[in-house]
PDB file of N, CA and C in Angstrom:
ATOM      1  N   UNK A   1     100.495 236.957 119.471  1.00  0.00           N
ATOM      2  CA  UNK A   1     101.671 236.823 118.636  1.00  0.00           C
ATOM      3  C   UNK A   1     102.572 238.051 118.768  1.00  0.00           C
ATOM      4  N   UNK A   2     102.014 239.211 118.708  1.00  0.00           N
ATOM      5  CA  UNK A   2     102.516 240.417 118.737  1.00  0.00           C
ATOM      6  C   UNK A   2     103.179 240.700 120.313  1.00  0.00           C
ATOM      7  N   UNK A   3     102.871 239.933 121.370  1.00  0.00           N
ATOM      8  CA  UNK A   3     103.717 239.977 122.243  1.00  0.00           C
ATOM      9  C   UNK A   3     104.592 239.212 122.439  1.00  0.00           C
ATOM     10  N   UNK A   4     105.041 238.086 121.931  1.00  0.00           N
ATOM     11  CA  UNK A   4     105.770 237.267 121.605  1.00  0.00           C
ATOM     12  C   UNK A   4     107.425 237.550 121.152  1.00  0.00           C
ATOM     13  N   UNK A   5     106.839 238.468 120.131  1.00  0.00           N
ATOM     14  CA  UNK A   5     107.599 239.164 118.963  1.00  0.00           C
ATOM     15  C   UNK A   5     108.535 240.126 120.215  1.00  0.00           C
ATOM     16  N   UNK A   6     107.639 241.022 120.627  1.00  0.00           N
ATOM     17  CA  UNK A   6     107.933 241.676 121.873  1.00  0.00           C
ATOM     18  C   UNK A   6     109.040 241.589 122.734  1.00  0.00           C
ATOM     19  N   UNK A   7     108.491 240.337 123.317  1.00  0.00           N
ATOM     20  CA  UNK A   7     109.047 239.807 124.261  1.00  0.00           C
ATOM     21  C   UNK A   7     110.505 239.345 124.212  1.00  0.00           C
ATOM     22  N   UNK A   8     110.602 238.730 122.713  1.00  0.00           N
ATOM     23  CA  UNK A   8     111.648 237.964 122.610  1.00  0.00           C
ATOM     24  C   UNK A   8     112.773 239.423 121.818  1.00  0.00           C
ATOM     25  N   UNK A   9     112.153 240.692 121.554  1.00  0.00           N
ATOM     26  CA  UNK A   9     112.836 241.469 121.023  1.00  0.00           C
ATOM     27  C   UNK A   9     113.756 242.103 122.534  1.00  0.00           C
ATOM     28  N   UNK A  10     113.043 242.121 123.500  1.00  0.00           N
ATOM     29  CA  UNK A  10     113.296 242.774 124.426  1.00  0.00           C
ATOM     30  C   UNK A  10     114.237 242.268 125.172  1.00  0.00           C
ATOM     31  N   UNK A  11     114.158 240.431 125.295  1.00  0.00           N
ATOM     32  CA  UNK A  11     115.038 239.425 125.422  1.00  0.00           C
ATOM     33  C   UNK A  11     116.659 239.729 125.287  1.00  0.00           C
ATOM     34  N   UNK A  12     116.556 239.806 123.952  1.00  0.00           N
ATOM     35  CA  UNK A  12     117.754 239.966 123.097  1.00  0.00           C
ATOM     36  C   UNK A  12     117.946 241.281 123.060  1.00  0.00           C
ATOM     37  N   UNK A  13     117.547 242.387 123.764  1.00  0.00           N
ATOM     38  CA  UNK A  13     117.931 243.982 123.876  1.00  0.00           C
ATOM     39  C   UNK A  13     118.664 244.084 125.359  1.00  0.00           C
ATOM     40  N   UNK A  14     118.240 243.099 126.192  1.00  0.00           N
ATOM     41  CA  UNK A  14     118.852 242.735 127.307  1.00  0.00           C
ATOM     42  C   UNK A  14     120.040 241.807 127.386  1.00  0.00           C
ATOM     43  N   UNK A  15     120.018 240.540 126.815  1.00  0.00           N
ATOM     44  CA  UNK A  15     120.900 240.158 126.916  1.00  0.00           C
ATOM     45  C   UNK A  15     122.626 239.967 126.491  1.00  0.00           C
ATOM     46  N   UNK A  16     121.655 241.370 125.064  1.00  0.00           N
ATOM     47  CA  UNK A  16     123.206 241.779 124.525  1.00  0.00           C
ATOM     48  C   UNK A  16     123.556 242.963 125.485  1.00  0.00           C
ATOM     49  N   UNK A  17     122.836 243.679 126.208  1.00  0.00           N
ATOM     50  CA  UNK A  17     123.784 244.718 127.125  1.00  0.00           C
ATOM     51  C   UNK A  17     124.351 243.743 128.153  1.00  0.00           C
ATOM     52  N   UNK A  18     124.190 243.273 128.355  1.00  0.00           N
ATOM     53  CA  UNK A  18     124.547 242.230 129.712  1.00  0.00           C
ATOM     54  C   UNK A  18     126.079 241.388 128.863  1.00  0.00           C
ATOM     55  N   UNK A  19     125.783 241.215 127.613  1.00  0.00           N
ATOM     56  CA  UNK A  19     127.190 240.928 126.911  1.00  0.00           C
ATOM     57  C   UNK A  19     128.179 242.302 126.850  1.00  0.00           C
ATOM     58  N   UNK A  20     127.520 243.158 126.477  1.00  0.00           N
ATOM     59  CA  UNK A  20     128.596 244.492 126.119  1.00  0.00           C
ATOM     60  C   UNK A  20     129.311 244.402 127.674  1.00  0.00           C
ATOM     61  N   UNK A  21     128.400 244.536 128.539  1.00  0.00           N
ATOM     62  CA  UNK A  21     129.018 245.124 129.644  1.00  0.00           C
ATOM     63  C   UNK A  21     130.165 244.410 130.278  1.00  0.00           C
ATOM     64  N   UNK A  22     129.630 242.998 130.087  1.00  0.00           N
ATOM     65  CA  UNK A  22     130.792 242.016 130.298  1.00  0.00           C
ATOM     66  C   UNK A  22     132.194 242.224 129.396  1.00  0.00           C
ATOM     67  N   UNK A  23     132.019 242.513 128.422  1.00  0.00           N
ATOM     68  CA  UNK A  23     133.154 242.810 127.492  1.00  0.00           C
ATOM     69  C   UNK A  23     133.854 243.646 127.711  1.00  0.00           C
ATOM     70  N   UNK A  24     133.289 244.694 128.671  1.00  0.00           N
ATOM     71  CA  UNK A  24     133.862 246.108 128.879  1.00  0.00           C
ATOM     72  C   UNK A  24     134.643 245.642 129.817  1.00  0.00           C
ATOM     73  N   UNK A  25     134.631 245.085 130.852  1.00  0.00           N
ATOM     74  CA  UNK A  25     134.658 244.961 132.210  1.00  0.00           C
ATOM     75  C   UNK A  25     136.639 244.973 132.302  1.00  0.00           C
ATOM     76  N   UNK A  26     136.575 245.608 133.264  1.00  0.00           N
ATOM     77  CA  UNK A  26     138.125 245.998 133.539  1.00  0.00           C
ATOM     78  C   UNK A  26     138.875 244.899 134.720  1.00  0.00           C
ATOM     79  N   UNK A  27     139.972 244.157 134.385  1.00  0.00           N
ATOM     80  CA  UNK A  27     140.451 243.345 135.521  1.00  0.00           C
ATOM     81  C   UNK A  27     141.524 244.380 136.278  1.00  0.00           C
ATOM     82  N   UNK A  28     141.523 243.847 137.593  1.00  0.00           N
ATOM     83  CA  UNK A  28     141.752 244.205 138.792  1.00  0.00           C
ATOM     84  C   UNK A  28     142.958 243.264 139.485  1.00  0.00           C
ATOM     85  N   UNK A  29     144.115 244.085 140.059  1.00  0.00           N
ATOM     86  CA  UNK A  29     144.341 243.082 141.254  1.00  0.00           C
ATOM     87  C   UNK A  29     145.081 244.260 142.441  1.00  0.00           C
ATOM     88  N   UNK A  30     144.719 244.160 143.822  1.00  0.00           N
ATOM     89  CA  UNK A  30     145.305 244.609 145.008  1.00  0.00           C
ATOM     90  C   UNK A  30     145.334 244.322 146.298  1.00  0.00           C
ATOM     91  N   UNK A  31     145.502 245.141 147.237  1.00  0.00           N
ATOM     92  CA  UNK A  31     144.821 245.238 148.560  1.00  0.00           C
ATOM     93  C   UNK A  31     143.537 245.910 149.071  1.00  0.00           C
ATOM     94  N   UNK A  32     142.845 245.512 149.446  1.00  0.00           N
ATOM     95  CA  UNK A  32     141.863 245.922 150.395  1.00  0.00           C
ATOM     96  C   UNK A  32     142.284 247.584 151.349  1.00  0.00           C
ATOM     97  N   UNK A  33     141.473 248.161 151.083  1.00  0.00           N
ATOM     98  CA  UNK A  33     142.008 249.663 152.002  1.00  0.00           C
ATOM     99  C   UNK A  33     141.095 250.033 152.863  1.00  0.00           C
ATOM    100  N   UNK A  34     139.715 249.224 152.276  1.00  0.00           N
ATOM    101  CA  UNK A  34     139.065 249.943 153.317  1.00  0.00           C
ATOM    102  C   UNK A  34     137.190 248.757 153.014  1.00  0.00           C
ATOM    103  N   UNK A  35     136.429 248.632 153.831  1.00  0.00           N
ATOM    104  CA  UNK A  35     135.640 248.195 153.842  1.00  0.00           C
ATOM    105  C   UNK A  35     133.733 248.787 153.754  1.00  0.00           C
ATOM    106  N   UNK A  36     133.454 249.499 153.539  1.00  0.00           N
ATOM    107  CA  UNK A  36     132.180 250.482 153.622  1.00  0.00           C
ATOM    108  C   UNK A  36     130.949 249.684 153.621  1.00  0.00           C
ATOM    109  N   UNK A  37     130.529 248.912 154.530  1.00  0.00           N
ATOM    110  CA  UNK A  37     129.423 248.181 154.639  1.00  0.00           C
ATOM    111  C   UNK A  37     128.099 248.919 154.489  1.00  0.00           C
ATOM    112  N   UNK A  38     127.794 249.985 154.876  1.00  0.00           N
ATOM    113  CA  UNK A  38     126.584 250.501 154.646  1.00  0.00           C
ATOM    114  C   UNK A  38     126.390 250.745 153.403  1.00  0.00           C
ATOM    115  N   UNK A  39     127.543 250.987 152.470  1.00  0.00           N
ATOM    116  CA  UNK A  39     127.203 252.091 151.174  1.00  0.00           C
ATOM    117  C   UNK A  39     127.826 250.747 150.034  1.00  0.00           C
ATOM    118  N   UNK A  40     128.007 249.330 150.952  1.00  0.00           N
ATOM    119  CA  UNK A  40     128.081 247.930 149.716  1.00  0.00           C
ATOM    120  C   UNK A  40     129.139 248.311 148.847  1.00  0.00           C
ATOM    121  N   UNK A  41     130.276 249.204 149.742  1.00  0.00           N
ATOM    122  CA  UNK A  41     131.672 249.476 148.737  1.00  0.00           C
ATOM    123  C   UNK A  41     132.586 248.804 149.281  1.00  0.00           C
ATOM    124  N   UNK A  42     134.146 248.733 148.379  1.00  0.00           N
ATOM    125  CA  UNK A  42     134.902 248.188 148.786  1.00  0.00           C
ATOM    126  C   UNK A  42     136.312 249.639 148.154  1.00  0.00           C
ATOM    127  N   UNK A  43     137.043 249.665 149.332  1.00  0.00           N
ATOM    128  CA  UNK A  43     138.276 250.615 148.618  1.00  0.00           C
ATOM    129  C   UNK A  43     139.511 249.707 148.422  1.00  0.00           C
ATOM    130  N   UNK A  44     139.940 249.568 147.143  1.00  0.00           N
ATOM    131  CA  UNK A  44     141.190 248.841 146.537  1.00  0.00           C
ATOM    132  C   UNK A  44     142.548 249.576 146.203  1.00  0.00           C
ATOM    133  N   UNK A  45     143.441 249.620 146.955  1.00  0.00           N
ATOM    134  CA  UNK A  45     144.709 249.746 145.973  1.00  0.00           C
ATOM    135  C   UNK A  45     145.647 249.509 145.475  1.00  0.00           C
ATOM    136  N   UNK A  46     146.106 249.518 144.398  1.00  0.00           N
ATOM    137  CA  UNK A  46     146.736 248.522 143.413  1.00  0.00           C
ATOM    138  C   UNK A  46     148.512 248.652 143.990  1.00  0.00           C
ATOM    139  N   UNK A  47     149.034 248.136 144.818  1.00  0.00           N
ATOM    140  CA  UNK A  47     150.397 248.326 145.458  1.00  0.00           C
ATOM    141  C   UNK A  47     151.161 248.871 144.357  1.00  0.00           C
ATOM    142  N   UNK A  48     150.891 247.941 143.296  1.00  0.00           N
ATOM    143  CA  UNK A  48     152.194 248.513 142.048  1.00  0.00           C
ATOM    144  C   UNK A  48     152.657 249.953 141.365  1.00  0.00           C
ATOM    145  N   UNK A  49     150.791 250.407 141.153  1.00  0.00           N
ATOM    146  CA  UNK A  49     151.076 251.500 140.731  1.00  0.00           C
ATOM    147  C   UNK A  49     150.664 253.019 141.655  1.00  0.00           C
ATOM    148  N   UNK A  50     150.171 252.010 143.402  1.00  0.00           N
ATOM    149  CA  UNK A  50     149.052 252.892 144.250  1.00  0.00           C
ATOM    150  C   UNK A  50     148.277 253.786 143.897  1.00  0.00           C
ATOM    151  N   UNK A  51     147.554 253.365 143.021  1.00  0.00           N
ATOM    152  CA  UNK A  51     146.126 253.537 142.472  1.00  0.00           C
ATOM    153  C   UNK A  51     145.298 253.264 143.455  1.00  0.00           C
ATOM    154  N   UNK A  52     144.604 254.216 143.696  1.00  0.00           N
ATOM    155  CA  UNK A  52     143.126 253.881 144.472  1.00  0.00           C
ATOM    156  C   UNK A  52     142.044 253.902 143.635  1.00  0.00           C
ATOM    157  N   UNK A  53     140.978 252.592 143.991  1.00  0.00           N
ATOM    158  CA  UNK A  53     139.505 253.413 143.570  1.00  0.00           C
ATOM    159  C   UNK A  53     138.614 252.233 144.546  1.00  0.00           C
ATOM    160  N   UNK A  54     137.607 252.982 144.388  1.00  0.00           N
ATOM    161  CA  UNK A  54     136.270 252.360 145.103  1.00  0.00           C
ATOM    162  C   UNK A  54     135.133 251.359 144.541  1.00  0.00           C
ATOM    163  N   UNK A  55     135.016 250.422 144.670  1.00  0.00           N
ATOM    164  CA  UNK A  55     134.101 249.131 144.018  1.00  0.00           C
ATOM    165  C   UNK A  55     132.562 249.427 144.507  1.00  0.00           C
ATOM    166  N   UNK A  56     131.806 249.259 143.990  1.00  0.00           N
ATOM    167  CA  UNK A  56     130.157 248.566 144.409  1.00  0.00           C
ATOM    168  C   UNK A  56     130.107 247.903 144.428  1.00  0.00           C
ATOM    169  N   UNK A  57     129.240 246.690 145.476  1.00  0.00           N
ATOM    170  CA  UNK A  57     129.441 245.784 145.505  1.00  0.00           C
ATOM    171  C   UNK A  57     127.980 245.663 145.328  1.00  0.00           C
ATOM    172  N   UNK A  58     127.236 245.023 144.546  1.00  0.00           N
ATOM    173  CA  UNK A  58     125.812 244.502 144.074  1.00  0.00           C
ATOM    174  C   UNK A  58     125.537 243.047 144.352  1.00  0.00           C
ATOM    175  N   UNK A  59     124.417 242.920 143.977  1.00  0.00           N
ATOM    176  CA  UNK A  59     124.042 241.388 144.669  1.00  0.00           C
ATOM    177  C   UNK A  59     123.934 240.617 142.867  1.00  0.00           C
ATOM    178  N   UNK A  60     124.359 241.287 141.946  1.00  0.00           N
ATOM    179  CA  UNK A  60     125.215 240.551 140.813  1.00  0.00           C
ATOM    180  C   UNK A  60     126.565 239.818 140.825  1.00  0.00           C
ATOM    181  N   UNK A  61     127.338 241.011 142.196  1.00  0.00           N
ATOM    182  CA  UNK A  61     128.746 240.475 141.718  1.00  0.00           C
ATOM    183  C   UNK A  61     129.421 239.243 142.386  1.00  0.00           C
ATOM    184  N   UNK A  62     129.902 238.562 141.132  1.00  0.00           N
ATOM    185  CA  UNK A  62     130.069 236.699 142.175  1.00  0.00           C
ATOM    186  C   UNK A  62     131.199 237.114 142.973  1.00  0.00           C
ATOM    187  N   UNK A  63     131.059 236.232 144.288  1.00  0.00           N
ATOM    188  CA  UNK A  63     132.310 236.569 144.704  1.00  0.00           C
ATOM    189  C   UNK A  63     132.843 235.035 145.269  1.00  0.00           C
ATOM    190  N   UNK A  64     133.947 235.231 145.494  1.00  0.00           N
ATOM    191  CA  UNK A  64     134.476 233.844 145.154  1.00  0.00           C
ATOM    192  C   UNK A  64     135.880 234.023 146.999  1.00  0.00           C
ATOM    193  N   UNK A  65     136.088 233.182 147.635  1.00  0.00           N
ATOM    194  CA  UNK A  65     137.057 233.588 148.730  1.00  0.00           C
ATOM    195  C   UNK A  65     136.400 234.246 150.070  1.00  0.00           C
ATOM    196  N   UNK A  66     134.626 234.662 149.354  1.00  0.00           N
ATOM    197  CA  UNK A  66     134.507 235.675 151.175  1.00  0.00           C
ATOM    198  C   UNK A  66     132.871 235.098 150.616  1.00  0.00           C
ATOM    199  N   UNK A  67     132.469 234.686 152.228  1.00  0.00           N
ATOM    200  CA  UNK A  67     131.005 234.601 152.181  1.00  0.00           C
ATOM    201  C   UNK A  67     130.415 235.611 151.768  1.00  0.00           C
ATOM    202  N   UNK A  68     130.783 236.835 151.982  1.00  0.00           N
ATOM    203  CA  UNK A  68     129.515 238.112 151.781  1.00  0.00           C
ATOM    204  C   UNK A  68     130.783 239.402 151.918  1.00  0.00           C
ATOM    205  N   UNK A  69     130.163 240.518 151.398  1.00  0.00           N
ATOM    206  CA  UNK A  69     130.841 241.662 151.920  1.00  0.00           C
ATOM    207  C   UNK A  69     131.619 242.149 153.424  1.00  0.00           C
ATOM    208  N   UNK A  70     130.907 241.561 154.274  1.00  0.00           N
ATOM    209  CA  UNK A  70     131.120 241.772 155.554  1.00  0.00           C
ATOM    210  C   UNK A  70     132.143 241.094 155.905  1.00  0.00           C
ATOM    211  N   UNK A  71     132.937 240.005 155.195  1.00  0.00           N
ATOM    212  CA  UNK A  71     133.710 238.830 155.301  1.00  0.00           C
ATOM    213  C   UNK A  71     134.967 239.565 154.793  1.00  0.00           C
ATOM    214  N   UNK A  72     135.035 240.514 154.122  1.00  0.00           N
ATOM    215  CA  UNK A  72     136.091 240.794 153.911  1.00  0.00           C
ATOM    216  C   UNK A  72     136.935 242.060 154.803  1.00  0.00           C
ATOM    217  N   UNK A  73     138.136 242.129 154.575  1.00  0.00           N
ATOM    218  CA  UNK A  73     138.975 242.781 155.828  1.00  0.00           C
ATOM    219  C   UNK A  73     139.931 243.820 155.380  1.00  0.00           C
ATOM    220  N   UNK A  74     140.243 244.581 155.856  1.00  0.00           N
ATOM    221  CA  UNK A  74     141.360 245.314 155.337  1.00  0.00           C
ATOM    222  C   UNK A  74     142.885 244.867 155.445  1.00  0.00           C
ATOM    223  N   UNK A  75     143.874 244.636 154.151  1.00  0.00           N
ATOM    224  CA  UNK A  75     144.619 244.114 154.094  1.00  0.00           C
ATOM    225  C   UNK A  75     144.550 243.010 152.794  1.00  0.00           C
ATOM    226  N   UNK A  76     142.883 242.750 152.863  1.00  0.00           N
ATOM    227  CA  UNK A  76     143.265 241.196 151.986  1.00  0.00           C
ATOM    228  C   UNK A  76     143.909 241.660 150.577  1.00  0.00           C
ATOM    229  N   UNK A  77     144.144 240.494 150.016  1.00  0.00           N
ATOM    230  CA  UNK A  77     144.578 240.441 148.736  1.00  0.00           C
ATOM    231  C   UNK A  77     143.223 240.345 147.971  1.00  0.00           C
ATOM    232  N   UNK A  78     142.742 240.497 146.876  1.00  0.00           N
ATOM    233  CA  UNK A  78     141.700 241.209 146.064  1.00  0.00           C
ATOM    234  C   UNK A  78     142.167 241.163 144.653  1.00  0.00           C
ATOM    235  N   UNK A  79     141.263 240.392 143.965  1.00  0.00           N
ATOM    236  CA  UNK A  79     140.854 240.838 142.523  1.00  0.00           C
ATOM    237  C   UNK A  79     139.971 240.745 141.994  1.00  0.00           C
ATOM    238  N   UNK A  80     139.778 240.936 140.560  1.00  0.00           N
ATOM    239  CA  UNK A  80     138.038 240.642 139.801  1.00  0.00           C
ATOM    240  C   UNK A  80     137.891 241.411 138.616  1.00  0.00           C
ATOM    241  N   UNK A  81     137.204 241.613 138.552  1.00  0.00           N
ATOM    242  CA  UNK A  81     136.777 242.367 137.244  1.00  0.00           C
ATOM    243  C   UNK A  81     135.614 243.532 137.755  1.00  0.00           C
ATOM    244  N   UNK A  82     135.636 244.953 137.071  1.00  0.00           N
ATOM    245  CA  UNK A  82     134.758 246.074 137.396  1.00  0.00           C
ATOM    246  C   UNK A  82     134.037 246.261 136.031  1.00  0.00           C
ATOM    247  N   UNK A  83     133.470 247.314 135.690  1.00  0.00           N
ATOM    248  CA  UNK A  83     132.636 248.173 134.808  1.00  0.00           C
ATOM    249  C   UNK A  83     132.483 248.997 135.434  1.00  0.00           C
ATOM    250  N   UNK A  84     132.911 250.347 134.580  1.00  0.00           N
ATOM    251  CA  UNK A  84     132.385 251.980 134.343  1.00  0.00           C
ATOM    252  C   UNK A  84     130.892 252.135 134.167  1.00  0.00           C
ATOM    253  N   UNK A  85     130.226 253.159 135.003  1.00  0.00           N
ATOM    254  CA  UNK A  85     129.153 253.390 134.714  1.00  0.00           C
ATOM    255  C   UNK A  85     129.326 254.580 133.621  1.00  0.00           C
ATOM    256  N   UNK A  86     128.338 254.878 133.224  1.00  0.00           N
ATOM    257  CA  UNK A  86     127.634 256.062 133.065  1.00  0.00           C
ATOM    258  C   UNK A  86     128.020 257.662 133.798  1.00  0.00           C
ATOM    259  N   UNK A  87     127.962 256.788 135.106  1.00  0.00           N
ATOM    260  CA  UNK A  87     127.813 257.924 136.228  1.00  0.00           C
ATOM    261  C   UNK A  87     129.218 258.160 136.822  1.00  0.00           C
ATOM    262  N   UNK A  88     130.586 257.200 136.095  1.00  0.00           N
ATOM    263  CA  UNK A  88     131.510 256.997 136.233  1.00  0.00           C
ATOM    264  C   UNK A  88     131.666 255.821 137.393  1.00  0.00           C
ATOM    265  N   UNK A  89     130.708 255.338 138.731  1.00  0.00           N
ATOM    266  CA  UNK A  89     131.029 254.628 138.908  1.00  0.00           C
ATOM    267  C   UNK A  89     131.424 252.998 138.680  1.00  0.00           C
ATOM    268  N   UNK A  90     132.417 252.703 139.817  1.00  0.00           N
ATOM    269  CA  UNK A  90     133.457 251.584 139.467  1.00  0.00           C
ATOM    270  C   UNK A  90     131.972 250.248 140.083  1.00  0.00           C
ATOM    271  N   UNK A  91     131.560 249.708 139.161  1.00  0.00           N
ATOM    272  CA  UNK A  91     130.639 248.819 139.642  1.00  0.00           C
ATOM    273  C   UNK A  91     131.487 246.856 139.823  1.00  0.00           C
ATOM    274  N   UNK A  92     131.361 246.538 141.045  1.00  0.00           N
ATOM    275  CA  UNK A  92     132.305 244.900 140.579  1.00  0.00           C
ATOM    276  C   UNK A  92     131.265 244.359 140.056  1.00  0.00           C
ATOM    277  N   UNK A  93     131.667 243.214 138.918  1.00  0.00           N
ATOM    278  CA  UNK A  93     131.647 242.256 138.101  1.00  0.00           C
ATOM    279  C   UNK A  93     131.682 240.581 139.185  1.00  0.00           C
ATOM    280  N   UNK A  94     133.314 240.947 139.053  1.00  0.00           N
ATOM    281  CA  UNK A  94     133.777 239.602 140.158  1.00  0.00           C
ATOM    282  C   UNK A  94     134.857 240.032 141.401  1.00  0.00           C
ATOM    283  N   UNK A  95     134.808 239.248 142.367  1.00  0.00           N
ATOM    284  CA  UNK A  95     135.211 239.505 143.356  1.00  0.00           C
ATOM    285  C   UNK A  95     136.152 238.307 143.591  1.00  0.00           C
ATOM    286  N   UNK A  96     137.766 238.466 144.051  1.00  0.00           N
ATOM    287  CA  UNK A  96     138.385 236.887 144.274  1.00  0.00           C
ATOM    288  C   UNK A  96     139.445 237.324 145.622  1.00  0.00           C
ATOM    289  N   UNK A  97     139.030 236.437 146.139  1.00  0.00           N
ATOM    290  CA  UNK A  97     140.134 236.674 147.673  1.00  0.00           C
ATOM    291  C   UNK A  97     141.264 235.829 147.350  1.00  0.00           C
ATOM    292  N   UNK A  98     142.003 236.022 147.528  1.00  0.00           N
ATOM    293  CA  UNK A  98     143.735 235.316 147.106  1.00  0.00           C
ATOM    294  C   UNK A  98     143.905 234.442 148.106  1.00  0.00           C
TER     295      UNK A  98
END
């Protein structure tokens, strides 16, 4: 019983960070600047205000327009949603090819 209790506490200690984080999550829209396949990044910048920053790309983040990381190119059009770490990095959420 007592793991039960546990279990389902731990449940719900998880699935509300997995809500916060979603809530946090910052939308995005630009160009593609640069591609970093080894290190699963992506460099974005925002034409309007030429803002740069750098994405992670995790095997969480949906992506929607490109089979895989490797599918994408420099130039494309790009948006989605990120989250701030901790560590300050820009982690993607969602990924959308235009």
């Amino acid at each position: 019983m007592k793991r039960i209790i546990c279990l389902t506490a731990l449940l719900f200690l998880f699935c509300g960070t997995a809500l916060a984080n979603d809530s946090n999550a910052v939308q995005f829209s630009g160009k593609v600047k640069k591609v970093i396949l080894k290190k699963n990044k992506v460099a974005v910048m925002d034409p309007a205000t030429k803002k740069r920053f750098t994405l992670v790309v995790t095997d969480q983040t949906k992506m929607t327009g490109w089979g895989g990381l490797a599918d994408i190119k420099k130039g494309d059009p790009i948006s989605g949603k990120y989250i701030v770490t901790d560590k300050g990095l820009y982690v993607a959420t969602e990924l959308n090819g235009e």
